[in-house]
C-alpha atoms as a PDB file:
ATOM      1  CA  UNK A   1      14.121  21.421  24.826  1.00  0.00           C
ATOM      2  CA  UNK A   2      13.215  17.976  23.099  1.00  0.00           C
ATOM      3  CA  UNK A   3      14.238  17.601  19.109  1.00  0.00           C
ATOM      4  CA  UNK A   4      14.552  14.434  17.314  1.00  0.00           C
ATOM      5  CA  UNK A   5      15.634  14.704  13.565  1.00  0.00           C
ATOM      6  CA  UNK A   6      13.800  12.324  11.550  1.00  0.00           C
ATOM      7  CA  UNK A   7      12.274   9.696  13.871  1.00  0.00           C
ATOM      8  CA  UNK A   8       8.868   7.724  12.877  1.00  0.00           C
ATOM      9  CA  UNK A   9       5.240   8.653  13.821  1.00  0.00           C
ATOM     10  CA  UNK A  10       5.923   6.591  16.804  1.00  0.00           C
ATOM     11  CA  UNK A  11       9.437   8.178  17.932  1.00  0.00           C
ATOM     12  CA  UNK A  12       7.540  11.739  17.354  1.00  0.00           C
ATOM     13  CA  UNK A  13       4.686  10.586  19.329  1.00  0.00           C
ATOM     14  CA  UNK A  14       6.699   9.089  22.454  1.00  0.00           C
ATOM     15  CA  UNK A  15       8.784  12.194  22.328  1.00  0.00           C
ATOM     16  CA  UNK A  16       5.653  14.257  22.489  1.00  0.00           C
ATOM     17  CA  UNK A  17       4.406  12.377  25.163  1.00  0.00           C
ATOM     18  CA  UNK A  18       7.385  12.986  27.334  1.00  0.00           C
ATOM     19  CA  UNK A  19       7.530  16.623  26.503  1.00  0.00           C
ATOM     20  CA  UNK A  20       3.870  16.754  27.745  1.00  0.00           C
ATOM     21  CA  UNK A  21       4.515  14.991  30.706  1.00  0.00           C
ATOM     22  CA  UNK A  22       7.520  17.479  32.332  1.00  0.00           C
ATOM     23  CA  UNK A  23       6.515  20.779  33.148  1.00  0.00           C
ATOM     24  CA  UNK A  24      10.100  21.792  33.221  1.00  0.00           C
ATOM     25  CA  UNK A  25      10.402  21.421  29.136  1.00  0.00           C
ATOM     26  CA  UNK A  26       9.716  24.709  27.550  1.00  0.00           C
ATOM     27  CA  UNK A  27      10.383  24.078  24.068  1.00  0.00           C
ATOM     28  CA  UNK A  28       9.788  21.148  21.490  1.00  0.00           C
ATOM     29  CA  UNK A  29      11.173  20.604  17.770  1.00  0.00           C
ATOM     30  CA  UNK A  30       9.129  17.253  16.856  1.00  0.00           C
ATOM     31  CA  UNK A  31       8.335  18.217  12.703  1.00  0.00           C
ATOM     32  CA  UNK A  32      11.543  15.146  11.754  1.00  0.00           C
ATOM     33  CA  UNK A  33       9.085  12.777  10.316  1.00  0.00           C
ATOM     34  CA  UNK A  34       7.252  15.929   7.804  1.00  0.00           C
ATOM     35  CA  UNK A  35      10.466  15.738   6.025  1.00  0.00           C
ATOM     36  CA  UNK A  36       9.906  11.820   4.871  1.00  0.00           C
ATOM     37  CA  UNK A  37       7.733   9.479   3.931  1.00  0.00           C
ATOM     38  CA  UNK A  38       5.470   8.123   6.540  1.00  0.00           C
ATOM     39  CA  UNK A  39       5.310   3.799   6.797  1.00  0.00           C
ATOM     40  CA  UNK A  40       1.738   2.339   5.491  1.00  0.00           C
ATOM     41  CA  UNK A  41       0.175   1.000   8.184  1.00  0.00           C
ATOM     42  CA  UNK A  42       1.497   3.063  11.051  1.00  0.00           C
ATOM     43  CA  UNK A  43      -0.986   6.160  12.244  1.00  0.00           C
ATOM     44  CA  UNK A  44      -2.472   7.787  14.722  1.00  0.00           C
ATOM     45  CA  UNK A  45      -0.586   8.759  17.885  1.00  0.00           C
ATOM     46  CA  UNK A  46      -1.307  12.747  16.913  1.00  0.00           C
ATOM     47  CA  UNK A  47      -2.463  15.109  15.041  1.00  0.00           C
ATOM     48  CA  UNK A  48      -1.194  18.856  13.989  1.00  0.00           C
ATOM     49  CA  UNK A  49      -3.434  21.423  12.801  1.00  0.00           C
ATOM     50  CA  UNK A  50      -2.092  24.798  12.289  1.00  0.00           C
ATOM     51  CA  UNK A  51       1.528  24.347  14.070  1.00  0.00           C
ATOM     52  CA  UNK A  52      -0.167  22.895  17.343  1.00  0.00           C
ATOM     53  CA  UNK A  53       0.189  19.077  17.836  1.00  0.00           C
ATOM     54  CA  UNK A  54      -2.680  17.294  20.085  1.00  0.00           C
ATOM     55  CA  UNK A  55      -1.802  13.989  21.549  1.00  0.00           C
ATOM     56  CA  UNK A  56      -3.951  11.143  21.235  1.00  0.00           C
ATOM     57  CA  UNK A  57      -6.326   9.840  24.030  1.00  0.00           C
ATOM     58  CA  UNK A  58      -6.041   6.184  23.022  1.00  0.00           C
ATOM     59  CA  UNK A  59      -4.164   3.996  25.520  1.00  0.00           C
ATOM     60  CA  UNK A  60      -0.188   3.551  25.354  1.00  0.00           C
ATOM     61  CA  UNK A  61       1.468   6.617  23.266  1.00  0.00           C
ATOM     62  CA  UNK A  62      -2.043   6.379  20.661  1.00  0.00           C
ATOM     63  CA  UNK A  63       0.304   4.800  17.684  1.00  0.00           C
ATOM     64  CA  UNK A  64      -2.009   2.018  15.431  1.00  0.00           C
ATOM     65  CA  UNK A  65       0.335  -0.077  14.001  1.00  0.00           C
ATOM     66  CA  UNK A  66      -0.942  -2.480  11.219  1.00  0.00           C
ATOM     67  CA  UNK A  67       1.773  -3.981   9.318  1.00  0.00           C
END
């Protein structure tokens, strides 16, 4: 099981990374960073459409940052 409790777009996207990477991890809370404000300039990484989350396929963990 992987949580986090309210990490940024890019703490949710390594995290979701690593879950996807280990077939051993069953489970995965990674919804911390619905429950605040997201940072300008910082997307990408993945998206969630109906509950699922898909990764991105751009290089690194898929996080723009433009600050």
């Amino acid at each position: 099981m992987v949580g986090c409790m309210l990490e940024s777009r890019i703490g949710i996207a390594a995290g979701a990374h690593f879950v996807a990477s280990k077939k051993n991890i069953l489970d995965a809370d990674l919804d911390g960073f619905m429950v605040c404000q997201e940072c300008e300039g910082i997307s990408g990484g993945f998206d969630i459409e109906g509950g699922t989350m898909t990764l991105s396929d751009k290089p690194g963990i898929g996080v723009d940052v433009n600050m």
